[in-house]
PDB file of N, CA and C in Angstrom:
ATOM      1  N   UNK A   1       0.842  -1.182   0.000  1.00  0.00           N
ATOM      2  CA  UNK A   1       0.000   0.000   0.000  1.00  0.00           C
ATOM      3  C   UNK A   1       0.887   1.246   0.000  1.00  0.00           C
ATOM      4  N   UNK A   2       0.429   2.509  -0.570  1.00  0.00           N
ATOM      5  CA  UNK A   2       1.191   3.314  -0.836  1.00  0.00           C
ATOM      6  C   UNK A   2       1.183   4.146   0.492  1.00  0.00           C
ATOM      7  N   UNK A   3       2.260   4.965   0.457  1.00  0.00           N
ATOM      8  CA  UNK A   3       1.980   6.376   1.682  1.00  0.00           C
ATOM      9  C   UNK A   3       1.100   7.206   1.438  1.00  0.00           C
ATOM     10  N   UNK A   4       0.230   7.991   2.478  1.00  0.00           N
ATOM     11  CA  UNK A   4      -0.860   9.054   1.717  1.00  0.00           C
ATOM     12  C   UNK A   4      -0.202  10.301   1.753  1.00  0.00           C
ATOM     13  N   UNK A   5      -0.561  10.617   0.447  1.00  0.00           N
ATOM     14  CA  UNK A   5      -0.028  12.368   0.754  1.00  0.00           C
ATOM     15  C   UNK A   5      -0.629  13.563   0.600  1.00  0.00           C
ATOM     16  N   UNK A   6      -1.653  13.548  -0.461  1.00  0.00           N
ATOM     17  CA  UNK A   6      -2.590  14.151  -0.635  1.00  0.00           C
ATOM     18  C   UNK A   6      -2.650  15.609  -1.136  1.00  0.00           C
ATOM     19  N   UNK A   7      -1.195  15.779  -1.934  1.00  0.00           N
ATOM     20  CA  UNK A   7      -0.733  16.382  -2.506  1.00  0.00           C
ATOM     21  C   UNK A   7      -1.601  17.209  -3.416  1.00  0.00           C
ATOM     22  N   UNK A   8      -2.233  16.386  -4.397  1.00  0.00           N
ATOM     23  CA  UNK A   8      -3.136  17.145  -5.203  1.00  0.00           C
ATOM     24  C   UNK A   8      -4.294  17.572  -5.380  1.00  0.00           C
ATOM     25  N   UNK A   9      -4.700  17.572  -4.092  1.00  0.00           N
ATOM     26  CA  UNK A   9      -5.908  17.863  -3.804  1.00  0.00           C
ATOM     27  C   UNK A   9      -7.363  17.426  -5.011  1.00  0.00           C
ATOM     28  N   UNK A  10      -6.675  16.736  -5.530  1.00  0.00           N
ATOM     29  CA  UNK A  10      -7.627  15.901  -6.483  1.00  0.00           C
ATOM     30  C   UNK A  10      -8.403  14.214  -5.654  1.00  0.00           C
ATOM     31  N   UNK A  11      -9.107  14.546  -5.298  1.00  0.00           N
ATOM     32  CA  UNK A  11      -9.926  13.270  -4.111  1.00  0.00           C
ATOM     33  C   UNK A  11     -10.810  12.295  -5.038  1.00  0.00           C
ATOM     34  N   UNK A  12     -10.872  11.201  -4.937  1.00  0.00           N
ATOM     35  CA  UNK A  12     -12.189  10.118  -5.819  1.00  0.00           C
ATOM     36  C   UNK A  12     -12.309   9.345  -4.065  1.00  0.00           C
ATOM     37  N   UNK A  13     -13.701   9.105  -3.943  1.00  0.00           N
ATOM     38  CA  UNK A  13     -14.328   8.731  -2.781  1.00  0.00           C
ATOM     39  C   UNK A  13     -13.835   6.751  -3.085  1.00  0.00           C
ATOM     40  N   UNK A  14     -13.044   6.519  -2.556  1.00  0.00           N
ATOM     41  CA  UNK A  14     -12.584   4.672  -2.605  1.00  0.00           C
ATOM     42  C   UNK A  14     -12.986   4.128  -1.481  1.00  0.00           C
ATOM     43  N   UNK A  15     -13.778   3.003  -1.559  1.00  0.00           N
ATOM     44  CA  UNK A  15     -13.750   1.950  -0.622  1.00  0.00           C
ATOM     45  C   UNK A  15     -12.338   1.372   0.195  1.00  0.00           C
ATOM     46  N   UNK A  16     -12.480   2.049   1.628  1.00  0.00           N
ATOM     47  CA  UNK A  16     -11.532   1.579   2.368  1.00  0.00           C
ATOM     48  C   UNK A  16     -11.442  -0.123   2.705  1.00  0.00           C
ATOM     49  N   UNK A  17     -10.158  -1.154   2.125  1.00  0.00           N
ATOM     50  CA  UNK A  17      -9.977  -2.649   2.205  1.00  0.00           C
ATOM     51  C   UNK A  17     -10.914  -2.504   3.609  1.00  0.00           C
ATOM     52  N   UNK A  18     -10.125  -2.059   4.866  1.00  0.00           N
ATOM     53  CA  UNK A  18      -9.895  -2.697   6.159  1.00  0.00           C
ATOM     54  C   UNK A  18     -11.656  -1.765   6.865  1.00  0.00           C
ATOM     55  N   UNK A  19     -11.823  -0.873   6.529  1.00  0.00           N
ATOM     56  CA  UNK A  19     -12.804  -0.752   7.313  1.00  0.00           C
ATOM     57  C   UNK A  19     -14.216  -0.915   6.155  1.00  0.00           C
ATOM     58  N   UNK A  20     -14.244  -0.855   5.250  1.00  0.00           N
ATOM     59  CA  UNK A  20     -15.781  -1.244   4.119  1.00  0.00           C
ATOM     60  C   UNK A  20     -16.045   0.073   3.875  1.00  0.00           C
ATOM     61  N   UNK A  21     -16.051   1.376   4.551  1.00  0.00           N
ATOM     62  CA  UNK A  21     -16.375   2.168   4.219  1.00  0.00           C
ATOM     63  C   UNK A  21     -15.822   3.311   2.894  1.00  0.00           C
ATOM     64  N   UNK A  22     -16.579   3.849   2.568  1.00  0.00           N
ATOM     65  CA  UNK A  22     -16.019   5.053   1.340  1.00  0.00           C
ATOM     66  C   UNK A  22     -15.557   6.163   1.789  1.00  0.00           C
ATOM     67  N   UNK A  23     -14.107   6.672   1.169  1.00  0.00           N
ATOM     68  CA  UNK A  23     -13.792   7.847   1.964  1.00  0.00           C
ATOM     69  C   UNK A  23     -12.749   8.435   1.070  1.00  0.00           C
ATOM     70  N   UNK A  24     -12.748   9.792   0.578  1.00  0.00           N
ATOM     71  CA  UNK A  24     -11.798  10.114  -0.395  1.00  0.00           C
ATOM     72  C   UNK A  24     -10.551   9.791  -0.215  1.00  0.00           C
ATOM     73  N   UNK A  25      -9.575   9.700  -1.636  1.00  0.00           N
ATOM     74  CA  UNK A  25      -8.441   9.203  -1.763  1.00  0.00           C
ATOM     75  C   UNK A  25      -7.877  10.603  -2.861  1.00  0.00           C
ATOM     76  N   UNK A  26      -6.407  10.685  -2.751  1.00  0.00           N
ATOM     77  CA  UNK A  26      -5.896  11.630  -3.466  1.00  0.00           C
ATOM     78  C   UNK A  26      -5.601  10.602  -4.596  1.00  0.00           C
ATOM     79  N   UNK A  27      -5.712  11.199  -5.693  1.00  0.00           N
ATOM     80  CA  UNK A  27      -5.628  10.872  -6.861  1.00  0.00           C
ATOM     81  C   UNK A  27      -4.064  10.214  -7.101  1.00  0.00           C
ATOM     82  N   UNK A  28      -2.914  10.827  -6.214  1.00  0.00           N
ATOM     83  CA  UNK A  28      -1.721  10.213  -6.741  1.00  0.00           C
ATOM     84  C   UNK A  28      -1.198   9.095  -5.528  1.00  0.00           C
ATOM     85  N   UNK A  29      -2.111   8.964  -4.050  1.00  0.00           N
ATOM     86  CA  UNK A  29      -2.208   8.033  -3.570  1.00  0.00           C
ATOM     87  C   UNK A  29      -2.963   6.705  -3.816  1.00  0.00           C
ATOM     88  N   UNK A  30      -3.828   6.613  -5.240  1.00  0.00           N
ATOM     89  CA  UNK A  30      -4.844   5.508  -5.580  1.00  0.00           C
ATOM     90  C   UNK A  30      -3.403   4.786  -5.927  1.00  0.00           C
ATOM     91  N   UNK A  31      -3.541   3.289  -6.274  1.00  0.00           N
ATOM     92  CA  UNK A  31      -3.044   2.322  -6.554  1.00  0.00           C
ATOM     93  C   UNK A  31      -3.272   2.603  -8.195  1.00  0.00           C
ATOM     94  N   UNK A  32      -2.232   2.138  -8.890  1.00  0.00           N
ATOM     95  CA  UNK A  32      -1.755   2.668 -10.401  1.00  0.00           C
ATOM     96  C   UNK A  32      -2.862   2.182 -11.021  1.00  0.00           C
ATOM     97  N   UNK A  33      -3.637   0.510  -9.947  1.00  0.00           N
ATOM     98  CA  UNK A  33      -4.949   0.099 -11.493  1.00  0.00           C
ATOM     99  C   UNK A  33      -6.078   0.295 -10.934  1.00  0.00           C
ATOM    100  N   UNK A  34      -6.342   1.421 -10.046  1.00  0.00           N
ATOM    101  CA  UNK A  34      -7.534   2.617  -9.717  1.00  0.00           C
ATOM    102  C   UNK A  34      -7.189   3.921 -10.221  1.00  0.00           C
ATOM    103  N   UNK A  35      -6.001   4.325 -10.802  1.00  0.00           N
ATOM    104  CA  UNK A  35      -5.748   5.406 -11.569  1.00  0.00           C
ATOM    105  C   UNK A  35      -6.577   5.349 -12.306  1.00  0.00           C
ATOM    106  N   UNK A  36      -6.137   4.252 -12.872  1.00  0.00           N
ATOM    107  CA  UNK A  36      -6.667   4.122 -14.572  1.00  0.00           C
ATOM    108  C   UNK A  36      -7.869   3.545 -14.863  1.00  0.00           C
ATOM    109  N   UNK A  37      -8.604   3.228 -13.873  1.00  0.00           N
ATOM    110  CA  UNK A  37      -9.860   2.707 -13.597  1.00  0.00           C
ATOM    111  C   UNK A  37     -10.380   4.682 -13.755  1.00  0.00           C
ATOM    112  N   UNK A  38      -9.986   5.355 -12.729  1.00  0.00           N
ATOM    113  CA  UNK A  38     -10.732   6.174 -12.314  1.00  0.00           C
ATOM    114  C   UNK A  38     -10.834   7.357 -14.081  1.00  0.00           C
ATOM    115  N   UNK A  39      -9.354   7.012 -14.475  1.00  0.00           N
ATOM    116  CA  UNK A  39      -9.143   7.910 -15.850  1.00  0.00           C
ATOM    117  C   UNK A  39      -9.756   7.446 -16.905  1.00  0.00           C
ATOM    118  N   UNK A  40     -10.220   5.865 -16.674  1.00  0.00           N
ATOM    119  CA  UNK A  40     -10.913   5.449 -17.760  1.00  0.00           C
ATOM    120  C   UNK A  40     -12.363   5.862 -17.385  1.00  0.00           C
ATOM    121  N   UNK A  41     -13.032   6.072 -16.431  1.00  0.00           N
ATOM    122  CA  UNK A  41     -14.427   6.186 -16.002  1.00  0.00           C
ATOM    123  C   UNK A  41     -13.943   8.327 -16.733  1.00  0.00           C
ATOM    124  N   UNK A  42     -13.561   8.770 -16.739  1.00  0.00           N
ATOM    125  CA  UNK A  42     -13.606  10.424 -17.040  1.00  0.00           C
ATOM    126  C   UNK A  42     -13.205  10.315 -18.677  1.00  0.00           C
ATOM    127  N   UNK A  43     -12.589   9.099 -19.228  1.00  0.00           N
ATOM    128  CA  UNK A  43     -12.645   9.536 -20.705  1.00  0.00           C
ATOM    129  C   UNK A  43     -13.242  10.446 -21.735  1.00  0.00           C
ATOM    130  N   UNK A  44     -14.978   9.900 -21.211  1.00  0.00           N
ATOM    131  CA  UNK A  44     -15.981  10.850 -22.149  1.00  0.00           C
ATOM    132  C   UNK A  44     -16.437  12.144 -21.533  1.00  0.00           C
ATOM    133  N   UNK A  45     -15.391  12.917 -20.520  1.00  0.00           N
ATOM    134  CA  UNK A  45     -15.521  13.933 -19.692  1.00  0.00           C
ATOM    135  C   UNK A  45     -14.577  14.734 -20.249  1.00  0.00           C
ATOM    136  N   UNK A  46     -15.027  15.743 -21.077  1.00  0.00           N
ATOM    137  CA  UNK A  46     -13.868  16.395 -21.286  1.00  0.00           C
ATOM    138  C   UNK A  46     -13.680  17.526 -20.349  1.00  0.00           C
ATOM    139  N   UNK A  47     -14.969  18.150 -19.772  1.00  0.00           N
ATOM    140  CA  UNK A  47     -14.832  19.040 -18.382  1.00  0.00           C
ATOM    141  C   UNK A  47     -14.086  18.487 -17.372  1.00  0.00           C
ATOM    142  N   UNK A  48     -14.243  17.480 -16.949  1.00  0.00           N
ATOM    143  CA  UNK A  48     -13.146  16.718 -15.795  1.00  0.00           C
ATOM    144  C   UNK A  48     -12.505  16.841 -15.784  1.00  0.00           C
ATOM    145  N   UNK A  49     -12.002  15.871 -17.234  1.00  0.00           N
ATOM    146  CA  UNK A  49     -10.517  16.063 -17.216  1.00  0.00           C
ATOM    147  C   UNK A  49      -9.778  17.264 -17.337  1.00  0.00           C
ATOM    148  N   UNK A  50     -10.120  18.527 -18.194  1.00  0.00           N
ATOM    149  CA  UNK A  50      -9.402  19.637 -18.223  1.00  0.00           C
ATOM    150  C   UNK A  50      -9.668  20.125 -16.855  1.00  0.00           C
ATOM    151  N   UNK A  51     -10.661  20.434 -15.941  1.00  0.00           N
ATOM    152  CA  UNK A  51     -10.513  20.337 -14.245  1.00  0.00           C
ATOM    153  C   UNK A  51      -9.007  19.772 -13.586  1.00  0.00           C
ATOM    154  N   UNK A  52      -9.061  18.669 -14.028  1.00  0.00           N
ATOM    155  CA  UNK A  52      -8.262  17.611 -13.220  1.00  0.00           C
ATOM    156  C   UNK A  52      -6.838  18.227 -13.813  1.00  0.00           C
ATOM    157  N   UNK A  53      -6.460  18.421 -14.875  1.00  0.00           N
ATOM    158  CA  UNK A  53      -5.526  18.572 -16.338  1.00  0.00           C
ATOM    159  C   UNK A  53      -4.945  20.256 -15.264  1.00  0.00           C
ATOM    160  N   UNK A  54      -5.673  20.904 -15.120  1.00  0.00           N
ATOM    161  CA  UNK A  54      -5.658  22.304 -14.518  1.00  0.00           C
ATOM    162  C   UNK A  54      -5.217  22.213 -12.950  1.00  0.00           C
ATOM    163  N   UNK A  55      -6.009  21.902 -12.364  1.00  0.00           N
ATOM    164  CA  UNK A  55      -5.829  21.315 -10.837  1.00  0.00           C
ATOM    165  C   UNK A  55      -4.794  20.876 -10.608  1.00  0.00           C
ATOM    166  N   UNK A  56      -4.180  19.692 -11.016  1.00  0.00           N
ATOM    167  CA  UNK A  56      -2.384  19.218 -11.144  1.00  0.00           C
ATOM    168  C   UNK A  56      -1.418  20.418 -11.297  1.00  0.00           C
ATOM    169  N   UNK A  57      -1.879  20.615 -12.584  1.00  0.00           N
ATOM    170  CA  UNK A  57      -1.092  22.050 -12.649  1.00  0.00           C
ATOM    171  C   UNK A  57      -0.420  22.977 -11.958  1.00  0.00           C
ATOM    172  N   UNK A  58      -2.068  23.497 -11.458  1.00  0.00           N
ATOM    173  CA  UNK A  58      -1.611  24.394 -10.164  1.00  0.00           C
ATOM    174  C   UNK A  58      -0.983  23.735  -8.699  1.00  0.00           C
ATOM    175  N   UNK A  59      -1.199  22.449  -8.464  1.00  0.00           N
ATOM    176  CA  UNK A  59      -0.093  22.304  -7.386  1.00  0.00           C
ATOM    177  C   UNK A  59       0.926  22.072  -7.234  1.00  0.00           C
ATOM    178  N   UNK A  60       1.421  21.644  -8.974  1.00  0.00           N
ATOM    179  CA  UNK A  60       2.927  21.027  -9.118  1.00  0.00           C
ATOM    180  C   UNK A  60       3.873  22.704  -9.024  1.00  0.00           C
ATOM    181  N   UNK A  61       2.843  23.815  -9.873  1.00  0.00           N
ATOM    182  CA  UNK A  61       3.366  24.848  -9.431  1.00  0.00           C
ATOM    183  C   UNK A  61       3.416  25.421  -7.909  1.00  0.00           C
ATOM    184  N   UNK A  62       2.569  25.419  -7.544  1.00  0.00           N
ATOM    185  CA  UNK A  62       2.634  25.480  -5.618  1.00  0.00           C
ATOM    186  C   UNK A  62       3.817  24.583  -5.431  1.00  0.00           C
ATOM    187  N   UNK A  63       3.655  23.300  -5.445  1.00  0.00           N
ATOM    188  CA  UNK A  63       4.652  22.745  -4.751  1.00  0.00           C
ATOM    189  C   UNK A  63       6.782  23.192  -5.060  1.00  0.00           C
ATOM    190  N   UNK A  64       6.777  23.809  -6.467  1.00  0.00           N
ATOM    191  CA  UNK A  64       7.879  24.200  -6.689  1.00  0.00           C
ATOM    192  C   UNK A  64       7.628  25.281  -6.180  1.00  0.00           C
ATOM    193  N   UNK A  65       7.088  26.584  -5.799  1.00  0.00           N
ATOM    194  CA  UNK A  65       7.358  27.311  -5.588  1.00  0.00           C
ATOM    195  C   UNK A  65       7.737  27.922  -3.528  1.00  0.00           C
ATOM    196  N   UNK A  66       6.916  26.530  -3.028  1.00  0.00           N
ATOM    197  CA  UNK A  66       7.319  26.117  -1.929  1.00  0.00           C
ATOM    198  C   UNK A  66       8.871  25.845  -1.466  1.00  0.00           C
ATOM    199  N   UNK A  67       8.614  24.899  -2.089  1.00  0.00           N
ATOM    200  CA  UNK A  67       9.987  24.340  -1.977  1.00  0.00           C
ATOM    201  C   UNK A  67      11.350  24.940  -3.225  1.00  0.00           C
ATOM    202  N   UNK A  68      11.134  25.381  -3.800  1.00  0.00           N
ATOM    203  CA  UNK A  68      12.214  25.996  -4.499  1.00  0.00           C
ATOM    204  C   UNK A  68      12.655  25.137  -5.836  1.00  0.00           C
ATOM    205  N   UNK A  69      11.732  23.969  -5.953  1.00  0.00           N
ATOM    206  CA  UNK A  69      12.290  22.975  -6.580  1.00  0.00           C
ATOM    207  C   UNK A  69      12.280  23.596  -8.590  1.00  0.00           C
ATOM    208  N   UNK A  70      13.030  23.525  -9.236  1.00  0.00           N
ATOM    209  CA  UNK A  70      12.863  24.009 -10.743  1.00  0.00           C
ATOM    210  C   UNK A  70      13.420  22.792 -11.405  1.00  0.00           C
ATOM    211  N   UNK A  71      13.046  22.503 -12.796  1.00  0.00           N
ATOM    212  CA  UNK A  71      13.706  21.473 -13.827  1.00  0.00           C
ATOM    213  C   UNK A  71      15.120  22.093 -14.277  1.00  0.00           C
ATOM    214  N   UNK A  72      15.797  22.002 -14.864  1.00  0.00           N
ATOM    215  CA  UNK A  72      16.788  21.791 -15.273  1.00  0.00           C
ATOM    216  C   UNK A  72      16.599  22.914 -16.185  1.00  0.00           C
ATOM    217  N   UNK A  73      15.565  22.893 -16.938  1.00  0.00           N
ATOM    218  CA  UNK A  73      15.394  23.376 -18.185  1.00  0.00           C
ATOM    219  C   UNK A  73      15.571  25.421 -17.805  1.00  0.00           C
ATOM    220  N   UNK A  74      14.531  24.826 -16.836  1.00  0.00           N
ATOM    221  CA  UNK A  74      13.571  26.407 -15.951  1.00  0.00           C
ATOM    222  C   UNK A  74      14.259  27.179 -15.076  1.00  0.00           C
ATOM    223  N   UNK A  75      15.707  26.376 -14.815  1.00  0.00           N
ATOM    224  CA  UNK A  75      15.987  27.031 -13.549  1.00  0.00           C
ATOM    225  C   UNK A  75      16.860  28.674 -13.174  1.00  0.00           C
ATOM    226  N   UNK A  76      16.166  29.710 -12.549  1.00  0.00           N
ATOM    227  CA  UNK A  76      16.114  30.572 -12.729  1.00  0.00           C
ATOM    228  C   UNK A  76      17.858  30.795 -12.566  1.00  0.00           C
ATOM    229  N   UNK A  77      18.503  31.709 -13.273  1.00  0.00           N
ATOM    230  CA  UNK A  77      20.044  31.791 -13.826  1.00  0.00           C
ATOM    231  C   UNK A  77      20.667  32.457 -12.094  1.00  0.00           C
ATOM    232  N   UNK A  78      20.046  33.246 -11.522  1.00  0.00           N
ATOM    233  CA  UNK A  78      20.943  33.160 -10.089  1.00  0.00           C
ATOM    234  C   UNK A  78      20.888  31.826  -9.384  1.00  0.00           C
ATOM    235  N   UNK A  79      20.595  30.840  -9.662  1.00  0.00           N
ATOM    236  CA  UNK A  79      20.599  29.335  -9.432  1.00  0.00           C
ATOM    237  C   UNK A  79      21.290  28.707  -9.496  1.00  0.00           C
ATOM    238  N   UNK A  80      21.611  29.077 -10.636  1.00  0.00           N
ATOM    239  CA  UNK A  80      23.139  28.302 -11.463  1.00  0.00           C
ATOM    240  C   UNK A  80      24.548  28.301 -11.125  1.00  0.00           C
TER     241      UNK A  80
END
């Protein structure tokens, strides 16, 4: 089982194994074949997904700008 982190504030309500009940899950804590369960159920969503497409977005930017983290490509030249 993975660690939770809950990073992306992107939630799908999953049946908890150990207790039966439903209770949101972060999208990059689901197990890789409830990803794709969950990405195959939004296929014919094109609002979702650009939601979801957007939403990532903005936290991968939060999260670099938290932490300082830049690609290689991006990284601002007093960095270097």
């Amino acid at each position: 089982m993975k660690n939770k982190h809950g990073l992306s504030g992107i939630y799908f309500l999953q049946n908890n194994r150990e207790t039966g009940k439903r209770e949101p899950v972060a999208f990059e804590d689901l197990e890789p074949e409830e990803q794709e369960r969950v990405l195959n159920e939004t296929v014919n969503n094109d609002k979702l997904q650009r939601d979801l497409i957007i939403k990532l977005a903005n936290t991968l930017y939060r999260i670099g700008e938290e932490l300082g983290i830049y690609s290689e490509m991006e990284k601002p030249k007093d960095l270097i």
